[in-house]
C-alpha atoms as a PDB file:
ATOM      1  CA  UNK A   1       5.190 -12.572  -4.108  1.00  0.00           C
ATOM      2  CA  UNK A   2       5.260  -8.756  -5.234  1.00  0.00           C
ATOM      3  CA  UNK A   3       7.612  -6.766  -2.858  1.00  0.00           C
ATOM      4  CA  UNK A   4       5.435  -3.734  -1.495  1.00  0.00           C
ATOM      5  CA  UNK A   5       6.514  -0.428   0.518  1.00  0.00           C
ATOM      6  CA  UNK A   6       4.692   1.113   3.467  1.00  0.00           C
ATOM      7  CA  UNK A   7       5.275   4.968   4.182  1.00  0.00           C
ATOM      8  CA  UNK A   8       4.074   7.955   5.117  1.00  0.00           C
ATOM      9  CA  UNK A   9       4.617  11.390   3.334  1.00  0.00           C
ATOM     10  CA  UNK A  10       3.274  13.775   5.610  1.00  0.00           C
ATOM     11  CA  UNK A  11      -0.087  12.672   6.519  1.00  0.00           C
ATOM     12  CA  UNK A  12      -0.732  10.190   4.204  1.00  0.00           C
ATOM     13  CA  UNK A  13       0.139   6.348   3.957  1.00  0.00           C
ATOM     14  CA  UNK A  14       1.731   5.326   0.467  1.00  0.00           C
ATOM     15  CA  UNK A  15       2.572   1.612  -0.685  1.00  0.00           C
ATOM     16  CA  UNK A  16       4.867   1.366  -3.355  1.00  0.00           C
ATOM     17  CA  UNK A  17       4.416  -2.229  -5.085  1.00  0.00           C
ATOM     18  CA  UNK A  18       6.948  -3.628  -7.378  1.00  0.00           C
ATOM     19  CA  UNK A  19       5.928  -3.939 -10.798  1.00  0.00           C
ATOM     20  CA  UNK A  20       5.129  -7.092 -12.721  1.00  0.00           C
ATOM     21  CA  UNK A  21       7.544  -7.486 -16.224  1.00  0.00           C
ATOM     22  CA  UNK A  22       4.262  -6.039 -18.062  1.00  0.00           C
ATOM     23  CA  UNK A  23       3.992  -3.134 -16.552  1.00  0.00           C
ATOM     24  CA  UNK A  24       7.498  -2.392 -16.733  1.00  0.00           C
ATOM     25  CA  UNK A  25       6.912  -3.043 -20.768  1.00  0.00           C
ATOM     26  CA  UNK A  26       4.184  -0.598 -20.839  1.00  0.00           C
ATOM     27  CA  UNK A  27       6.198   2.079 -18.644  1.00  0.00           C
ATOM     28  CA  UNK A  28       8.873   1.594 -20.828  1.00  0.00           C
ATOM     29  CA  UNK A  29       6.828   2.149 -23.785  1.00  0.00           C
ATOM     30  CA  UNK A  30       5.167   5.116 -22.052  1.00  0.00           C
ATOM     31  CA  UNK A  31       8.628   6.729 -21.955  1.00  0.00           C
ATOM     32  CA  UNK A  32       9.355   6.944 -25.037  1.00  0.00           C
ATOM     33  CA  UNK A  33       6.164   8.511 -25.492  1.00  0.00           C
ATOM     34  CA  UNK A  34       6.536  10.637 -22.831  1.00  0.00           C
ATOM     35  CA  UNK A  35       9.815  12.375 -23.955  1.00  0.00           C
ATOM     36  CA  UNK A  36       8.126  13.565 -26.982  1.00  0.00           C
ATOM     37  CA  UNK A  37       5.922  15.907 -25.385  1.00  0.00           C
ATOM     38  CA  UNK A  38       7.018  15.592 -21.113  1.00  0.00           C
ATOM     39  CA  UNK A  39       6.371  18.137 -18.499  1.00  0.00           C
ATOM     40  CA  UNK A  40      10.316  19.329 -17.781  1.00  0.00           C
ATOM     41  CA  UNK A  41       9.477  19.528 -13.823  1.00  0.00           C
ATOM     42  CA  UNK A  42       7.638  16.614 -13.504  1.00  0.00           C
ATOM     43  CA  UNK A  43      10.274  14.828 -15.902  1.00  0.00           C
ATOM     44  CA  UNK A  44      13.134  16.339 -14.182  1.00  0.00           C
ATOM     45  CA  UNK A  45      12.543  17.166 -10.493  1.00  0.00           C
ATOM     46  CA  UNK A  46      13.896  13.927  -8.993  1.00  0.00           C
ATOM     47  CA  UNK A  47      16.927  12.362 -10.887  1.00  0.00           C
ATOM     48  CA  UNK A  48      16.195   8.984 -12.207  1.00  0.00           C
ATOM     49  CA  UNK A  49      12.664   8.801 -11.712  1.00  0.00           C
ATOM     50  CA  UNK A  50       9.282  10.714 -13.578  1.00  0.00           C
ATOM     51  CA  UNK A  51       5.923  11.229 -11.306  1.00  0.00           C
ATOM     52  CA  UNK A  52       4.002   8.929 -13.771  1.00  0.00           C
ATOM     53  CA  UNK A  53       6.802   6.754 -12.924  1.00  0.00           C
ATOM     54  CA  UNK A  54       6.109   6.998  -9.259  1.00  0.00           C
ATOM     55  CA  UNK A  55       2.550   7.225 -10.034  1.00  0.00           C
ATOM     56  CA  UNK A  56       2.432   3.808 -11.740  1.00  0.00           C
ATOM     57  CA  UNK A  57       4.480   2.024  -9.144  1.00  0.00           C
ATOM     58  CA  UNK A  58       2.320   3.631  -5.996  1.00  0.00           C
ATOM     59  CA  UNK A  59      -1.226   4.687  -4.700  1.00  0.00           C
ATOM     60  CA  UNK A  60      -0.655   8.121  -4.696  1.00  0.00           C
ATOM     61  CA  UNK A  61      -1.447  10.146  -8.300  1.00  0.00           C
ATOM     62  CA  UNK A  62       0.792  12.810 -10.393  1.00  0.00           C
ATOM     63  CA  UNK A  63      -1.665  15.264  -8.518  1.00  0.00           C
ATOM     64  CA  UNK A  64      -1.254  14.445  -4.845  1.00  0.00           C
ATOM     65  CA  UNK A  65       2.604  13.970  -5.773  1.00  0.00           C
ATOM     66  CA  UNK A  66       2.848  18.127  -6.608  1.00  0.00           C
ATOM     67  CA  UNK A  67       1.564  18.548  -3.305  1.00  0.00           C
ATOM     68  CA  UNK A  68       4.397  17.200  -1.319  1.00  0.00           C
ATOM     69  CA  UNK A  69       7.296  18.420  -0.325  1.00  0.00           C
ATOM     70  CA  UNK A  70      11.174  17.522  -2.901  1.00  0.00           C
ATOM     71  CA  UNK A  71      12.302  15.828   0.507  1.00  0.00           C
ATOM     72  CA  UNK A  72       8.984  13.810   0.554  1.00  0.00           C
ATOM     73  CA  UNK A  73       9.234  12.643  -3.354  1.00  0.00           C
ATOM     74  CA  UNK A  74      12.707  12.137  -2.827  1.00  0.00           C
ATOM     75  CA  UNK A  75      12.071   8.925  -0.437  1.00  0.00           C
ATOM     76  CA  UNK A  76       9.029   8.327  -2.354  1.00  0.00           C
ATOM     77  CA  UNK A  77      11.314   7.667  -5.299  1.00  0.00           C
ATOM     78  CA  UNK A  78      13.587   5.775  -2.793  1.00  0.00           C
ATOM     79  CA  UNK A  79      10.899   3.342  -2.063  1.00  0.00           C
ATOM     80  CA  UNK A  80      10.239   3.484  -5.859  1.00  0.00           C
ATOM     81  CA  UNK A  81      13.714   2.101  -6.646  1.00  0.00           C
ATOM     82  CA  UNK A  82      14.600  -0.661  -3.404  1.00  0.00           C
ATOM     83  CA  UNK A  83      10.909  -2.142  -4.386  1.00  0.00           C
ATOM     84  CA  UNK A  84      12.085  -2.157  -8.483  1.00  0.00           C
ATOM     85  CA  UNK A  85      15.637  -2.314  -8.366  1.00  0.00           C
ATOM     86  CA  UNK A  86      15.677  -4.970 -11.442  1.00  0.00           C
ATOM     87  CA  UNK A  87      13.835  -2.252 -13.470  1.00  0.00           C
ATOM     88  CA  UNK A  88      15.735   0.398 -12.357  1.00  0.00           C
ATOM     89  CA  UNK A  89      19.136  -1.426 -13.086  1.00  0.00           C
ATOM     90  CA  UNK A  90      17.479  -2.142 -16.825  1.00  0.00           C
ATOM     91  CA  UNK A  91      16.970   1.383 -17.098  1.00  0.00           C
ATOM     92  CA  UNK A  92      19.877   2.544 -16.218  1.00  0.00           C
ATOM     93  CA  UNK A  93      21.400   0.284 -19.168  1.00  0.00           C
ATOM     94  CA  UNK A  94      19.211   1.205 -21.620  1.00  0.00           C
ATOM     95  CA  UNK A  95      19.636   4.936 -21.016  1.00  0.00           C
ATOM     96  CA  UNK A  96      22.820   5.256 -23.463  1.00  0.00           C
ATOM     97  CA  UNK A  97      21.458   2.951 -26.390  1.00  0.00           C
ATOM     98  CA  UNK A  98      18.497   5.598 -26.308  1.00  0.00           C
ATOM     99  CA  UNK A  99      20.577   8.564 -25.883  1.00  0.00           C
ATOM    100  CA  UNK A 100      21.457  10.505 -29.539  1.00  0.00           C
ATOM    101  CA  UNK A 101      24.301   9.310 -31.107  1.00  0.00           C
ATOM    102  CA  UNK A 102      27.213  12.242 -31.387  1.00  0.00           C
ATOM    103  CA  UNK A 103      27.556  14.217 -35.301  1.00  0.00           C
ATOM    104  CA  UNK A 104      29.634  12.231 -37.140  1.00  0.00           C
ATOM    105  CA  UNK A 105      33.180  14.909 -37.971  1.00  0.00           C
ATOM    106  CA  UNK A 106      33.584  15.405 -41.392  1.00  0.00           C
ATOM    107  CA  UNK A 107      37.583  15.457 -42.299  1.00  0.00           C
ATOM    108  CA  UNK A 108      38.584  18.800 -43.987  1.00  0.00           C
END
């Protein structure tokens, strides 16, 4: 049964739903295309965690999401993460096979 997450951010009720293993495919594929041309704040804002991220694991859109408040994304990325902490976990251990390997010193 898929683990869902009732809150509310300011007036409005949000469910958070934990993500199937093919959407987590297609979000992972949609970062990689994402870092090649992101939006820094909406990349950034909240550690861990993009707004299409949050967008794809709850009702609310990337719009609605710029109109609340850091505090409220922060628990909406809370929710996010205790609903998908397998996926979260994964990503976390991905992160430095993906990250640039260092210049390789050439001996003088």
């Amino acid at each position: 049964m898929r683990v869902e997450k009732k809150l509310t951010l300011g007036e409005r009720n949000v469910t958070v739903k934990e993500l199937t293993v093919a959407e987590v495919r297609a979000w992972m594929e949609s970062e990689q295309r994402r870092e090649e041309k992101g939006d820094l704040l909406r990349d950034m804002l909240i550690d861990g965690v993009s707004f299409a991220d949050m967008a794809r694991m709850s009702d609310l859109s990337i719009e609605e999401m710029e109109q609340l408040l850091p505090s409220e994304l922060q628990q909406l990325a809370d929710a996010c993460a205790e609903a998908n902490r397998v996926f979260f976990n994964l990503c976390a251990r991905v992160a430095p096979l993906r990250a640039p390997a260092p210049p390789i010193s050439q001996g003088t």
